[in-house]
Structures are given as C-alpha cells and as structure tokens.
N, C-alpha and C. Protein backbone atom coordinates (compact mmCIF):
# COMPACT_ATOMS: atom_id res chain seq x y z
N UNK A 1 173.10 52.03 141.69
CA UNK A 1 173.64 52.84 142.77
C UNK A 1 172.67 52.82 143.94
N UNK A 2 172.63 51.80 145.01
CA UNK A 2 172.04 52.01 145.90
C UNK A 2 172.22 52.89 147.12
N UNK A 3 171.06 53.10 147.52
CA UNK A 3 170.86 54.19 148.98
C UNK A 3 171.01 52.98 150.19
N UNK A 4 170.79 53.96 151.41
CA UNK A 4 171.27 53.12 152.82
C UNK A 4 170.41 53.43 153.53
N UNK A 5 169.81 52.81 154.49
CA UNK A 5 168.96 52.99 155.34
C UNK A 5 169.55 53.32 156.57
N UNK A 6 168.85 54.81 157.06
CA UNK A 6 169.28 55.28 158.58
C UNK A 6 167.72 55.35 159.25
N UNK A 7 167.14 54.49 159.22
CA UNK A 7 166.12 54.43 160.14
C UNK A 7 164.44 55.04 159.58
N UNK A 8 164.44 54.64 158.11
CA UNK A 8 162.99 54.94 157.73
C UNK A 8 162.17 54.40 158.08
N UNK A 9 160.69 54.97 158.58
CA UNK A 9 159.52 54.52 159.11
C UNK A 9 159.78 52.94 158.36
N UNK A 10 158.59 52.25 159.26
CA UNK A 10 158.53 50.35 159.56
C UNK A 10 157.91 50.17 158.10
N UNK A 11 156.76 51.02 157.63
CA UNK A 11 156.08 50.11 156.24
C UNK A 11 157.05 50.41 155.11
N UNK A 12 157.98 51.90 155.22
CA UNK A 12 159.05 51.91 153.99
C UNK A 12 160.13 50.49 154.18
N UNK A 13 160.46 50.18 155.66
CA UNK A 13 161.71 49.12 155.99
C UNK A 13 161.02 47.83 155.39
N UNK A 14 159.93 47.29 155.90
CA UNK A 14 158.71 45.88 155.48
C UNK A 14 158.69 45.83 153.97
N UNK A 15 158.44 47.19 153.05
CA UNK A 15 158.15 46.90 151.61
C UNK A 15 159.80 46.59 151.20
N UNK A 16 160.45 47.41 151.78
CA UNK A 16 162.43 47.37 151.00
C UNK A 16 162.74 45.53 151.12
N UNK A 17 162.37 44.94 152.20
CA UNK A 17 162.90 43.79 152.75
C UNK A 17 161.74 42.87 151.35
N UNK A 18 160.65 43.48 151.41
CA UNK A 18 160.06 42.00 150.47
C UNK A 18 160.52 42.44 149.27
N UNK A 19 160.85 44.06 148.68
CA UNK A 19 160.95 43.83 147.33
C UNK A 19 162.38 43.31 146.80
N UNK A 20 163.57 43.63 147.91
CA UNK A 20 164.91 43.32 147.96
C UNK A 20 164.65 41.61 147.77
N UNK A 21 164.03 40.80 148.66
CA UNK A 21 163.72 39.31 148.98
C UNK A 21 163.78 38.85 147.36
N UNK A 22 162.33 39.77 146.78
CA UNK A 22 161.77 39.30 145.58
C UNK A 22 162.73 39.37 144.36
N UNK A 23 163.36 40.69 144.28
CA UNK A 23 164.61 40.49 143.44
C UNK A 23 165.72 39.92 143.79
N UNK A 24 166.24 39.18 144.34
CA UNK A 24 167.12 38.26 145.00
C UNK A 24 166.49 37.09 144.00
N UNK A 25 165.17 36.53 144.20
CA UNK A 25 165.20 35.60 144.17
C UNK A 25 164.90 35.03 142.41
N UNK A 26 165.06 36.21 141.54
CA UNK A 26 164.76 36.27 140.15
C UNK A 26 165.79 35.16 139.71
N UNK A 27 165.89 34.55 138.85
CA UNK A 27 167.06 33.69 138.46
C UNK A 27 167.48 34.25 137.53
N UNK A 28 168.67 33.74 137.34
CA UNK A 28 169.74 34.97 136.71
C UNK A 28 169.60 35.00 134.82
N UNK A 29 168.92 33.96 134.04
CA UNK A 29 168.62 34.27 133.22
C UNK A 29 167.51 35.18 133.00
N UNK A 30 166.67 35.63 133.49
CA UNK A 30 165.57 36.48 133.91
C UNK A 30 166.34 38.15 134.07
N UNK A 31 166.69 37.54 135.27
CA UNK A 31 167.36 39.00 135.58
C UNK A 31 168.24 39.96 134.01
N UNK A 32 169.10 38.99 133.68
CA UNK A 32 169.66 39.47 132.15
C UNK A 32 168.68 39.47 130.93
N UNK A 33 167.35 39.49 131.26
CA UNK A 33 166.45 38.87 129.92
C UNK A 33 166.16 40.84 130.31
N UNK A 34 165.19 40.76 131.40
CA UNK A 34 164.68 42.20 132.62
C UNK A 34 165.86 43.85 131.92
N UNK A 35 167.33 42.64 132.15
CA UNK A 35 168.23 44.02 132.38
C UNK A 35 168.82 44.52 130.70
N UNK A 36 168.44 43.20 129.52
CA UNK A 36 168.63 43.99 128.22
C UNK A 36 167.11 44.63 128.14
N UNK A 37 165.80 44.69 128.00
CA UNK A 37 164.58 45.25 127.96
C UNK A 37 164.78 46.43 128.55
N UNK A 38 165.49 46.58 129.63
CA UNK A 38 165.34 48.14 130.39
C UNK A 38 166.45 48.99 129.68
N UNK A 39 167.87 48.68 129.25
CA UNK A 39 168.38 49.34 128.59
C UNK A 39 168.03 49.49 126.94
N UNK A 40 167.17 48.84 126.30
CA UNK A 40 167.07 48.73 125.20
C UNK A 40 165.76 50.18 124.99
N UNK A 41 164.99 50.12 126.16
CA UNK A 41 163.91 51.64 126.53
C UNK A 41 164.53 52.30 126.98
N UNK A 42 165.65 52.52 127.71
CA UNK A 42 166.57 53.99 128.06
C UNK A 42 167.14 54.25 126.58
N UNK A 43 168.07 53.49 126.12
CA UNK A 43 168.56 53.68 124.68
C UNK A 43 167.86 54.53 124.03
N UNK A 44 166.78 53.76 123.82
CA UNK A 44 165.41 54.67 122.79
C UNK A 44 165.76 55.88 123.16
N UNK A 45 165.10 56.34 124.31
CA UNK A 45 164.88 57.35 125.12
C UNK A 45 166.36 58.56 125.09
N UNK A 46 167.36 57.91 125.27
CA UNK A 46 168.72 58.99 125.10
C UNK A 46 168.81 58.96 123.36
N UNK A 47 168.67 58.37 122.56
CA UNK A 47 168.94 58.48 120.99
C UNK A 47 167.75 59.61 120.36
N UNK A 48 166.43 59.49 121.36
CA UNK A 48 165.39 60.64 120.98
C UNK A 48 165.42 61.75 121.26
N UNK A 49 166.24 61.92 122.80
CA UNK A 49 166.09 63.19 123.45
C UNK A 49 167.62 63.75 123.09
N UNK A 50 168.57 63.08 123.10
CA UNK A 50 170.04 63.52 122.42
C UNK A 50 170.07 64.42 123.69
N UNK A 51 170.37 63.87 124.82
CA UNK A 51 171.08 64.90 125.96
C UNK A 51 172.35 65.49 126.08
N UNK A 52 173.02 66.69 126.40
CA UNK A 52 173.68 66.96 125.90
C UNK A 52 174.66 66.92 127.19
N UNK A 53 173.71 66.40 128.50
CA UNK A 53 174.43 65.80 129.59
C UNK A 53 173.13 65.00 130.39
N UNK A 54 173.95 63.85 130.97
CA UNK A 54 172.90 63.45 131.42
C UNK A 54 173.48 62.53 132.76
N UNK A 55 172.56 61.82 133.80
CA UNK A 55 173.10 61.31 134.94
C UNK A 55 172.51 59.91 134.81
N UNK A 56 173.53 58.78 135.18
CA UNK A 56 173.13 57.46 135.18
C UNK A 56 173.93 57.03 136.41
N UNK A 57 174.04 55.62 136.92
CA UNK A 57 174.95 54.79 137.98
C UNK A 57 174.80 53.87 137.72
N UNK A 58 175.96 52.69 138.29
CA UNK A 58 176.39 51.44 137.90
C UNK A 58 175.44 50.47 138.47
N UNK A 59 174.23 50.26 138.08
CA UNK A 59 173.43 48.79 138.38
C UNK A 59 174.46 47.72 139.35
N UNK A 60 174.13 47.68 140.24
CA UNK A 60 174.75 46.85 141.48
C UNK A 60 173.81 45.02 141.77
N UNK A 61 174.20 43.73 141.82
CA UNK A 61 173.72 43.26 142.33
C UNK A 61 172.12 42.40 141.49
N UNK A 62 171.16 42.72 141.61
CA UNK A 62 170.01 42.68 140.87
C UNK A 62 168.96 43.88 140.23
N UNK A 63 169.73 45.20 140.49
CA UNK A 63 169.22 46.40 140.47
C UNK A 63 169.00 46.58 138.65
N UNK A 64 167.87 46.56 138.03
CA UNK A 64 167.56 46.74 136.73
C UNK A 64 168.75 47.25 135.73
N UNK A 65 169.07 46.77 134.80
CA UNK A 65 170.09 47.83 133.74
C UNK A 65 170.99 47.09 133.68
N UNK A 66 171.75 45.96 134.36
CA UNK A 66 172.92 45.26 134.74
C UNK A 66 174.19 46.50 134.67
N UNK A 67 175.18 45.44 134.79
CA UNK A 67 176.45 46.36 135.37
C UNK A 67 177.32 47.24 134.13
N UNK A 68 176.60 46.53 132.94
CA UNK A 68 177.70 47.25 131.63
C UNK A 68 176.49 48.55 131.40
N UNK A 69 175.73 48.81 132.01
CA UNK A 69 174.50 50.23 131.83
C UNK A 69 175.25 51.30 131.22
N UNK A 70 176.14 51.89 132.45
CA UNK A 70 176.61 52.79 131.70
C UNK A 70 178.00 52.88 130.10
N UNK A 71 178.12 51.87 129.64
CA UNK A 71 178.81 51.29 128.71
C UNK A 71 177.84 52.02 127.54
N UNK A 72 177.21 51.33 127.51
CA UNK A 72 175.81 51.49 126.82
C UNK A 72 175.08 52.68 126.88
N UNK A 73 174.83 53.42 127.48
CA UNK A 73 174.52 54.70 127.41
C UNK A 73 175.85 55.21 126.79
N UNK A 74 176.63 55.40 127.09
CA UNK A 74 177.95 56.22 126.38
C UNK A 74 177.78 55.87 124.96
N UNK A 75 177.84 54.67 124.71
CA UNK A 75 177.30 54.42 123.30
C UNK A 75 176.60 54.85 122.17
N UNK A 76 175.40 55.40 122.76
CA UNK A 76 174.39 55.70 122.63
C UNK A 76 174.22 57.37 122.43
N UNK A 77 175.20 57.69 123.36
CA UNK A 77 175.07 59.39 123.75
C UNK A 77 175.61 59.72 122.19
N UNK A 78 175.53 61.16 122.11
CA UNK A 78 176.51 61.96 121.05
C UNK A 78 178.12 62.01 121.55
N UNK A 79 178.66 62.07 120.81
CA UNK A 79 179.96 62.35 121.06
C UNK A 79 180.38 63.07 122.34
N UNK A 80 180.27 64.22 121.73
CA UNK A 80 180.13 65.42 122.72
C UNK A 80 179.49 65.67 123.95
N UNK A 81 178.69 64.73 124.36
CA UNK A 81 177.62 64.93 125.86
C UNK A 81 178.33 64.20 126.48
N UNK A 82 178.10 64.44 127.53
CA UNK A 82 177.91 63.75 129.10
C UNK A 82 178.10 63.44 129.65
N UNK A 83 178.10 61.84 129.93
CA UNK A 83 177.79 60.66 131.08
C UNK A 83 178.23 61.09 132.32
N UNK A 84 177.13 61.72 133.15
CA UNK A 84 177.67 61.69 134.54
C UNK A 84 177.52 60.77 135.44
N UNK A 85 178.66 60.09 136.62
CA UNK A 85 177.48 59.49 137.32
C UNK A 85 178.08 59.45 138.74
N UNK A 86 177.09 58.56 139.65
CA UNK A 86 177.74 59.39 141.25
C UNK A 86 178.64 58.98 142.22
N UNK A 87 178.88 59.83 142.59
CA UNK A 87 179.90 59.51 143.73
C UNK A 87 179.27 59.80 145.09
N UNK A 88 179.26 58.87 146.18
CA UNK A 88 178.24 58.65 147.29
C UNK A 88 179.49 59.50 148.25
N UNK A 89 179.26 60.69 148.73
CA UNK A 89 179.98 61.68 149.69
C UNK A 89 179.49 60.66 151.44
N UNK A 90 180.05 60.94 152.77
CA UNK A 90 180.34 60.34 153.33
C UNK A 90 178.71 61.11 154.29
N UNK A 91 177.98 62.02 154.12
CA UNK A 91 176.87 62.61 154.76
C UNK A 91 176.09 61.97 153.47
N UNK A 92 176.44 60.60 152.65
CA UNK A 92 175.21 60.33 151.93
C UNK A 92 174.74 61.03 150.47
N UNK A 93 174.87 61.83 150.60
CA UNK A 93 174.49 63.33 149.32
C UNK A 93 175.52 62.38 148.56
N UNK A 94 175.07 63.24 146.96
CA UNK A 94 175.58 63.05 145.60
C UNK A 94 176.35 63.59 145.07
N UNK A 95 178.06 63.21 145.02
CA UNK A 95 178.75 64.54 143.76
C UNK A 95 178.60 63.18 142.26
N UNK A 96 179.65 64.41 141.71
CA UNK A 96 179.22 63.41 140.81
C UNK A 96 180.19 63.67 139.81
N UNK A 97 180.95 62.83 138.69
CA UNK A 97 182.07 62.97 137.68
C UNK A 97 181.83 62.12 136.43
N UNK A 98 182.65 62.22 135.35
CA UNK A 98 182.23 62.12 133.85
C UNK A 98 182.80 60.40 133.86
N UNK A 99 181.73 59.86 132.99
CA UNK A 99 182.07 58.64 132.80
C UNK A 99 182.90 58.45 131.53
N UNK A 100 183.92 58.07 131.40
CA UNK A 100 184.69 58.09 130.10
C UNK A 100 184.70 56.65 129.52
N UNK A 101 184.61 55.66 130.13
CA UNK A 101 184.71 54.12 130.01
C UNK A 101 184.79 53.17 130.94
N UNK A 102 184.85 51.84 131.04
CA UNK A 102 185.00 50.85 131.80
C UNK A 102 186.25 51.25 132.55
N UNK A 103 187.59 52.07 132.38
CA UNK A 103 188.35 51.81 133.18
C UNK A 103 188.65 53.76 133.67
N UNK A 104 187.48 53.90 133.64
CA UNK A 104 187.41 54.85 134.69
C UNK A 104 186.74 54.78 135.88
N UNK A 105 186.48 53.72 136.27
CA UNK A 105 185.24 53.20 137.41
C UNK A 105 186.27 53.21 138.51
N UNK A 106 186.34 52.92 139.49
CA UNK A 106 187.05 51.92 140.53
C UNK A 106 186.07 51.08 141.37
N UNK A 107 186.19 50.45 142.08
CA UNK A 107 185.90 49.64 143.12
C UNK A 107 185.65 50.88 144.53
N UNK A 108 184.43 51.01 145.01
CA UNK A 108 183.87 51.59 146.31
C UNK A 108 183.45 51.57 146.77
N UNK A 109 182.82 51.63 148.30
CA UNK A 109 182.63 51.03 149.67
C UNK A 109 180.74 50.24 149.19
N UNK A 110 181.07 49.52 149.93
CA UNK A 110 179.15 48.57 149.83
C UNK A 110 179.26 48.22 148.58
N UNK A 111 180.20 47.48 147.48
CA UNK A 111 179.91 46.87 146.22
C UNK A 111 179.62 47.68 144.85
N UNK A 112 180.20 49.32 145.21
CA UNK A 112 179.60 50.00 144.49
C UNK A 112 180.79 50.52 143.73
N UNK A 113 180.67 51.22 142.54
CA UNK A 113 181.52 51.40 141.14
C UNK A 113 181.44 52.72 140.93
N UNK A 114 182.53 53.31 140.96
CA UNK A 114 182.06 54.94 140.65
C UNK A 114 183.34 55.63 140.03
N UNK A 115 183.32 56.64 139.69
CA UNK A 115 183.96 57.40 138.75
C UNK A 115 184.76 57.95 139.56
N UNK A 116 186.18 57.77 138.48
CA UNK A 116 187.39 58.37 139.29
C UNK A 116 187.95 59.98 138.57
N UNK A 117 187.14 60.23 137.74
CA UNK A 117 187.06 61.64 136.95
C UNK A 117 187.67 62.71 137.86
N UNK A 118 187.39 64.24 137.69
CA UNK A 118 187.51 65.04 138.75
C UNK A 118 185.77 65.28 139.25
N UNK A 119 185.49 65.93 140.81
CA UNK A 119 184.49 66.22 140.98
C UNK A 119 183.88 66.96 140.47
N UNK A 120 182.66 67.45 139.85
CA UNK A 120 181.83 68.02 139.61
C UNK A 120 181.16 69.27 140.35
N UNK A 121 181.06 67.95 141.67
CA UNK A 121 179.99 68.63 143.34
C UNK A 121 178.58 68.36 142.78
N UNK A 122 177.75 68.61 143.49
CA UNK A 122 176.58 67.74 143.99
C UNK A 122 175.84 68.88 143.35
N UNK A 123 175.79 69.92 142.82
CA UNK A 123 174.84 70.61 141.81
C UNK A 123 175.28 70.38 140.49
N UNK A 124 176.02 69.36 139.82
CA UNK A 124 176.77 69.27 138.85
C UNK A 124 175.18 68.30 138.03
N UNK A 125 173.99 67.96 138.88
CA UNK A 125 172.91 66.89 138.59
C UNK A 125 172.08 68.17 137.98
N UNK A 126 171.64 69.31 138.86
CA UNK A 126 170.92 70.22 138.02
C UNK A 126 171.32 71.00 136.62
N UNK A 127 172.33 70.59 136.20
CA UNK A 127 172.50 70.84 134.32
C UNK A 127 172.67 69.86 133.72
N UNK A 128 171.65 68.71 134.04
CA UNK A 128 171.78 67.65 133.20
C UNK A 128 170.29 67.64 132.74
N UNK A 129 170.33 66.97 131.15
CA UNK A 129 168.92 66.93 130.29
C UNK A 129 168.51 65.82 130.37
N UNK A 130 169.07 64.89 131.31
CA UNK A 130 168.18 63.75 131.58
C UNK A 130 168.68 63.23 132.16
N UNK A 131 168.05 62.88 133.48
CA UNK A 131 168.03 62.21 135.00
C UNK A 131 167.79 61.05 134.88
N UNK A 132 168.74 59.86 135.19
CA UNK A 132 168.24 58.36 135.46
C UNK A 132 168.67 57.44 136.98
N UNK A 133 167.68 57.45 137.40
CA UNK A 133 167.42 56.99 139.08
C UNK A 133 167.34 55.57 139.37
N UNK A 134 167.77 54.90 140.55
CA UNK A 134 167.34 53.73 140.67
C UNK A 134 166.46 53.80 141.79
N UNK A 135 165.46 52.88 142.00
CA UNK A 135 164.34 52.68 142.44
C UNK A 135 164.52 51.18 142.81
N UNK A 136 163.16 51.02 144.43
CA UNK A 136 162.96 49.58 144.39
C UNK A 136 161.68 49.60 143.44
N UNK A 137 160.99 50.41 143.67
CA UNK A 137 159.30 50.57 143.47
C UNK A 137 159.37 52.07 142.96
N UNK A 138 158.25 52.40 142.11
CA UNK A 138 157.74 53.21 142.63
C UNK A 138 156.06 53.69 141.87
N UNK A 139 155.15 54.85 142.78
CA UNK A 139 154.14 54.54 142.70
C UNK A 139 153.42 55.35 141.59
N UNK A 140 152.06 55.42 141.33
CA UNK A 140 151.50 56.01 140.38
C UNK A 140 151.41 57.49 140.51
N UNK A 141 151.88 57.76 141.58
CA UNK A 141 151.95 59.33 141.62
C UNK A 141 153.35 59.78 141.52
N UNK A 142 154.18 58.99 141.29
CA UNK A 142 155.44 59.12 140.62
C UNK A 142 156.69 59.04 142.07
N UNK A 143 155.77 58.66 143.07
CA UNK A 143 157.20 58.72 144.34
C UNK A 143 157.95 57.19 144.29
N UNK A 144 159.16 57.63 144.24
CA UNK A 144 160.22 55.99 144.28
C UNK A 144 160.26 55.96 146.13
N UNK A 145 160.95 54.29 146.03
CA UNK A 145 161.07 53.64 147.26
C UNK A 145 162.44 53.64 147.06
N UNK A 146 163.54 54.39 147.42
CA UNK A 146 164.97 53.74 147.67
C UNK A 146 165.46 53.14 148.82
N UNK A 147 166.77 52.84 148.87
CA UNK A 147 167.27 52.18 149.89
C UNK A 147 167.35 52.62 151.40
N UNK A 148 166.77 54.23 151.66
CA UNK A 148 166.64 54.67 152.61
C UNK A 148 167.74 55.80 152.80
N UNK A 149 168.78 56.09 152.44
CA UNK A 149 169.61 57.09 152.80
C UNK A 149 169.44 58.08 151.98
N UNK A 150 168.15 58.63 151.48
CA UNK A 150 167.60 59.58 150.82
C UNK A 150 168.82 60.71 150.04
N UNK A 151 169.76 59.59 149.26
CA UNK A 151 170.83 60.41 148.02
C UNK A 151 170.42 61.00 147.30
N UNK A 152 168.77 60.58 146.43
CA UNK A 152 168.82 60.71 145.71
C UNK A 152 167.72 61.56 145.36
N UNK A 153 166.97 61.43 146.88
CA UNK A 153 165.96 62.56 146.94
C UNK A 153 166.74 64.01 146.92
N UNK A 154 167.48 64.10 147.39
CA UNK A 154 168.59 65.07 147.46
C UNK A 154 169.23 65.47 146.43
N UNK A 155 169.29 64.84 145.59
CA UNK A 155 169.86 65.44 144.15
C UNK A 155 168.41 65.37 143.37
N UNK A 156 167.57 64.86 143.43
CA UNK A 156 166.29 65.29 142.46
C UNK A 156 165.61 66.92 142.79
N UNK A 157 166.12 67.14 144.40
CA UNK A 157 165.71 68.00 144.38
C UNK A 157 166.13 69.61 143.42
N UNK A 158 167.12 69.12 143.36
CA UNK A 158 168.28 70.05 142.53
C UNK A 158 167.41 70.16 140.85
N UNK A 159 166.87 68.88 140.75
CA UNK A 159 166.71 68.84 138.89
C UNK A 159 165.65 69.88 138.78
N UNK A 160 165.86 70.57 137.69
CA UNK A 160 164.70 71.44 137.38
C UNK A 160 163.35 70.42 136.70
N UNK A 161 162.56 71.36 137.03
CA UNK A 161 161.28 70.28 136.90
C UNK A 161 160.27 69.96 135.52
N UNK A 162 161.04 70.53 134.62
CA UNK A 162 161.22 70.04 133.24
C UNK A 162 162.24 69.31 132.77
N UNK A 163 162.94 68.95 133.86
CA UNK A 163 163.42 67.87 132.86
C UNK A 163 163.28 66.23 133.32
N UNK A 164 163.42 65.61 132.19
CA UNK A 164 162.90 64.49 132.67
C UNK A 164 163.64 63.65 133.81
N UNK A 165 163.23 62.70 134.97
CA UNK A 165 163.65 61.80 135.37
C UNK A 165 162.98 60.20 135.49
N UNK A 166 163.93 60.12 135.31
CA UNK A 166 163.05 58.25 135.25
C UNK A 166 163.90 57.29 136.08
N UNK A 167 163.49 56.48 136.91
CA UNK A 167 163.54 55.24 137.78
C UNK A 167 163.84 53.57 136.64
N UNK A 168 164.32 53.34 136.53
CA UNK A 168 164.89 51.96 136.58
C UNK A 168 164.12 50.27 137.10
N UNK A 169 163.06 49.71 136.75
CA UNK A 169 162.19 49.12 137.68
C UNK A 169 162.62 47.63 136.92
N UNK A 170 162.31 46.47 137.94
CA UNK A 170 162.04 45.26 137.48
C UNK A 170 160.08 45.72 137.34
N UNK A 171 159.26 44.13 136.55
CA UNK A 171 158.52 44.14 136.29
C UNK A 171 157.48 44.08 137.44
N UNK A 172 156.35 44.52 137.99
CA UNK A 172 155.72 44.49 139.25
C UNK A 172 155.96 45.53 140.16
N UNK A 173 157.28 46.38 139.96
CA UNK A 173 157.58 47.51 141.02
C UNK A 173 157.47 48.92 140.66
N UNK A 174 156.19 48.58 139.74
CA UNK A 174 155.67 49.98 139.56
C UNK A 174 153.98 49.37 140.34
N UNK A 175 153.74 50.07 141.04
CA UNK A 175 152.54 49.82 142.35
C UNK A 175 151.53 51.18 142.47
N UNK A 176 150.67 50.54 142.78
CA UNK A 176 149.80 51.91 143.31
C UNK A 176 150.29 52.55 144.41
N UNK A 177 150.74 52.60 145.13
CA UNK A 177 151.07 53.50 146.44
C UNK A 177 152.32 53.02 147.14
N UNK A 178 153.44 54.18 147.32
CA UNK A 178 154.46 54.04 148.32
C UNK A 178 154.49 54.42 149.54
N UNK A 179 154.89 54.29 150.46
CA UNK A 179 154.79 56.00 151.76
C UNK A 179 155.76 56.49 151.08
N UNK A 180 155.00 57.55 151.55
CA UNK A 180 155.84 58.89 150.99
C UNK A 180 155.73 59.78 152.33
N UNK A 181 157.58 60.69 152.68
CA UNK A 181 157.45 61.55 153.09
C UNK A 181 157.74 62.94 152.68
N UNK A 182 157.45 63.90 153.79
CA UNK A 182 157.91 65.02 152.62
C UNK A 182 158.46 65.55 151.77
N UNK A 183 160.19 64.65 152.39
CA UNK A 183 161.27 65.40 151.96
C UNK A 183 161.56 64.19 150.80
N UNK A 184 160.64 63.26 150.26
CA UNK A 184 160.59 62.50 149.26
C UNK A 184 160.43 63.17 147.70
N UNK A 185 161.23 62.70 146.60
CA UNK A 185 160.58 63.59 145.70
C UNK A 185 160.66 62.59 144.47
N UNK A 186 159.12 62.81 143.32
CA UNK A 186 158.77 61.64 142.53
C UNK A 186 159.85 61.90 141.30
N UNK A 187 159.30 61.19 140.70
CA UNK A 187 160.01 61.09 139.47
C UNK A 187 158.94 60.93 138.35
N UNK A 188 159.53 61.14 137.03
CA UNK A 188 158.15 61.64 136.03
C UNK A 188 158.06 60.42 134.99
N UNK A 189 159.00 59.64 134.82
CA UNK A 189 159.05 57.83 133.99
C UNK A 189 159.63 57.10 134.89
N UNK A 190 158.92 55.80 134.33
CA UNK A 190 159.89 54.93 134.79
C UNK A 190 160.02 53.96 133.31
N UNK A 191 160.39 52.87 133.24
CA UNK A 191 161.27 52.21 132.38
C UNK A 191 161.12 50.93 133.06
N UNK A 192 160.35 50.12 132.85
CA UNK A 192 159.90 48.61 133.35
C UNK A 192 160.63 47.41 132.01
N UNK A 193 161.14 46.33 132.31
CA UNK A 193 161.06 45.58 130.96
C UNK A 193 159.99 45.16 130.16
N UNK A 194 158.53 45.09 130.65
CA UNK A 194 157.70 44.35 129.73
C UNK A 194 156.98 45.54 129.62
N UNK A 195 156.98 46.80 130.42
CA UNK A 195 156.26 47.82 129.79
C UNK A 195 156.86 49.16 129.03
N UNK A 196 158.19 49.00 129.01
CA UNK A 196 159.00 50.32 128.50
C UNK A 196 158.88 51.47 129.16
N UNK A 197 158.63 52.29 128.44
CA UNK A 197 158.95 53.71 129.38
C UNK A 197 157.08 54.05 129.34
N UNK A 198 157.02 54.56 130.72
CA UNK A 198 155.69 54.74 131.43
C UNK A 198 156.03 56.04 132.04
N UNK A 199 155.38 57.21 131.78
CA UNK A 199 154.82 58.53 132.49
C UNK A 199 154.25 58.27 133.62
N UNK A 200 154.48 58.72 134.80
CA UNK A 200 153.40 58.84 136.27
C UNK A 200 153.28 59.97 136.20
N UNK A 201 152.32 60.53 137.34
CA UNK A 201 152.21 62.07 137.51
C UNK A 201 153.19 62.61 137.64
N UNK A 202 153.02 63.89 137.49
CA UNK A 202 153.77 65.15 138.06
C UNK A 202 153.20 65.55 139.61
N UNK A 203 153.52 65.04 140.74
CA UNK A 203 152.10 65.47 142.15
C UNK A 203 152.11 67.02 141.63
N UNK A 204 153.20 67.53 141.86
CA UNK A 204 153.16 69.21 142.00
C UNK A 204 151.75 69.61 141.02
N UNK A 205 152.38 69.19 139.28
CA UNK A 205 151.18 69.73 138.65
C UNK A 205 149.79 69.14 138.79
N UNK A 206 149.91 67.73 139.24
CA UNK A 206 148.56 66.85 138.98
C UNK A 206 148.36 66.14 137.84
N UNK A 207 149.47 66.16 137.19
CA UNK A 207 149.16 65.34 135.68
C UNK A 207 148.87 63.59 136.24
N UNK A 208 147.71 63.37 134.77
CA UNK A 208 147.14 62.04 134.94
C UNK A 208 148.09 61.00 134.80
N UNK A 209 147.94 59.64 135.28
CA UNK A 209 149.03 58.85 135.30
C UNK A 209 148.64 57.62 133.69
N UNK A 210 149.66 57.30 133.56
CA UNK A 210 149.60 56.62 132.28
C UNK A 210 150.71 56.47 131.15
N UNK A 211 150.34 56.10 129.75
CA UNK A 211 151.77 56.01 128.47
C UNK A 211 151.47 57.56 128.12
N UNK A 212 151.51 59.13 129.04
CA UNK A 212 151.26 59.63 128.32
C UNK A 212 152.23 60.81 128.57
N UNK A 213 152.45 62.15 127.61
CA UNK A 213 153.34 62.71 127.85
C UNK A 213 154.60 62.05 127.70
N UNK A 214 154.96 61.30 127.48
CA UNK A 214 156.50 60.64 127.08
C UNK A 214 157.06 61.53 125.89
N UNK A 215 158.69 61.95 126.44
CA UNK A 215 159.51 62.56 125.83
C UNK A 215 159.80 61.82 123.97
C-alpha cells in the first residue's frame, strides 16, 4: 500500500528515487525469493502473538510481501480475528475494512487493491493487536521512509504504543538514519528477508536498538 508524495523536503525525495530505482531493479526471481522470507517472519510473528485483529495491505509492484500477503495472513490468523486493511480516503488518511478473501479486493486508483467490506473509519487501526506497515527504509531509531503522503504516519499515530508495529523491508533498507520530521512516527520491528524480524528503538522510551524485545 503505497503513500504519495505532496512535496517532502529534497533528501526524503533523493533517498525515495534511489531506493524506488534500487527495488525496480531486483530481478524478479529475487524479488519472490525476498517476498516468501518476509511473509514466512510475519507468519511466525501472527501464529505467536494470535491477534485478535490486526492491519496489513496489498504489496503493490516490488513492495516486500508480494501481492497474495494478505491471503496468507488470513491463513494464518485464528478463525475469529481480523484482517483489516486500507482504504486510501481522498485527503490521503486511512479507513479501513475486513479482508475476507481474494474476491473481496477490487481494483483502485494508482495500482492499488483494497477492500470492498463496509467502512470501519480511520480509528478502526487503534483496536488492532498488530500493526503491519510498508516502508521504503527505515532507520535504527525506528522512523520509516514512505512514499510521502504521510497515510500512514497518520494512522500510527492512532496505535497505542504497546502494541506492536512493524515495516515490511527488502534487504539493505533498514539504515542508520532517515530524515525525520515531526509529524513522522517510528515503528518498533521491522521484518527484512535475510534478517527476520528486528526490534529498533522505541525514540519516545529510548530503548536500545537490536534482535531485542521481540514479541
């Protein structure tokens, strides 16, 4: 589920353009090698924590997880939970509705797949037990790089701050440092293919960065 750019500072636009370049240019057995490894560490991760709702979106393009992601999470879930995922409102912001299967998706604007459920609304993200984000990058203090139309900073802000969220990464786009602005907000895993699921800080609390604290 990608974001849109309305005019973020030049070094956020410079890093989006080389890391977009760089995943473009993965070849497509790679990319599917990348996108079973990242669902095979979310899997883990929803079969341990057993959410009893949780938020995912349809991998677009070269974006980590490939396009059957949420297939696979449903799979995975309990019966009874969940699958939410989003619907991009026209000011950008997040609602959001229940994923039931492949033919509840439709076809929507910029290449994107979303749920034809009923709405939820855009606080429907803060009662979920586990948050899953897409990211280009993101850094050791836990801030992601998205596509610029800050969706998703906007619904993280909503998540309470125990519960987990995690970013979606190819291998290399977990980095020491993003810009970050204020109204930016991190995330507490990410989920790489050759490294699995990785803890960054918490900035707020200061927790150390590393394999540690994992749910």
């Amino acid at each position: 589920m990608p974001e849109f750019s309305d005019g973020a500072d030049v070094a956020k636009r410079d890093l989006r353009v080389a890391l977009l370049a760089h995943r473009r240019s993965l070849p497509a057995p790679r990319r599917a090698e990348a996108a079973s490894a990242v669902r095979a560490g979310l899997v883990d991760l929803v079969r341990r924590l057993r959410p009893a709702r949780m938020t995912a979106y349809v991998p677009v393009g070269s974006e980590p997880g490939g396009s059957d992601l949420p297939a696979v999470l449903r799979a995975a879930l309990p019966p009874e939970a969940e699958l939410l995922l989003p619907v991009l409102l026209d000011d950008l912001d997040l609602d959001w509705a229940a994923y039931t299967g492949p033919e509840s998706l439709r076809a929507a604007g910029r290449g994107l797949r979303e749920p034809t459920g009923p709405p939820l609304g855009s606080a429907a993200v803060a009662g979920a037990d586990l948050v899953v984000v897409p990211a280009l990058a993101v850094d050791r203090r836990g801030f992601r790089l998205g596509r610029g139309g800050g969706s998703y900073d906007r619904a993280l802000a909503r998540v309470p701050a125990t519960v987990p969220t995690v970013a979606l990464l190819h291998d290399g786009e977990l980095v020491e440092a993003v810009p970050a602005q204020p109204h930016d907000r991190p995330v507490r895993f990410v989920i790489t293919p050759g490294g699995g699921l990785v803890a960054v800080p918490d900035v707020a609390q200061g927790a150390s960065a590393g394999r540690t604290r994992v749910p």
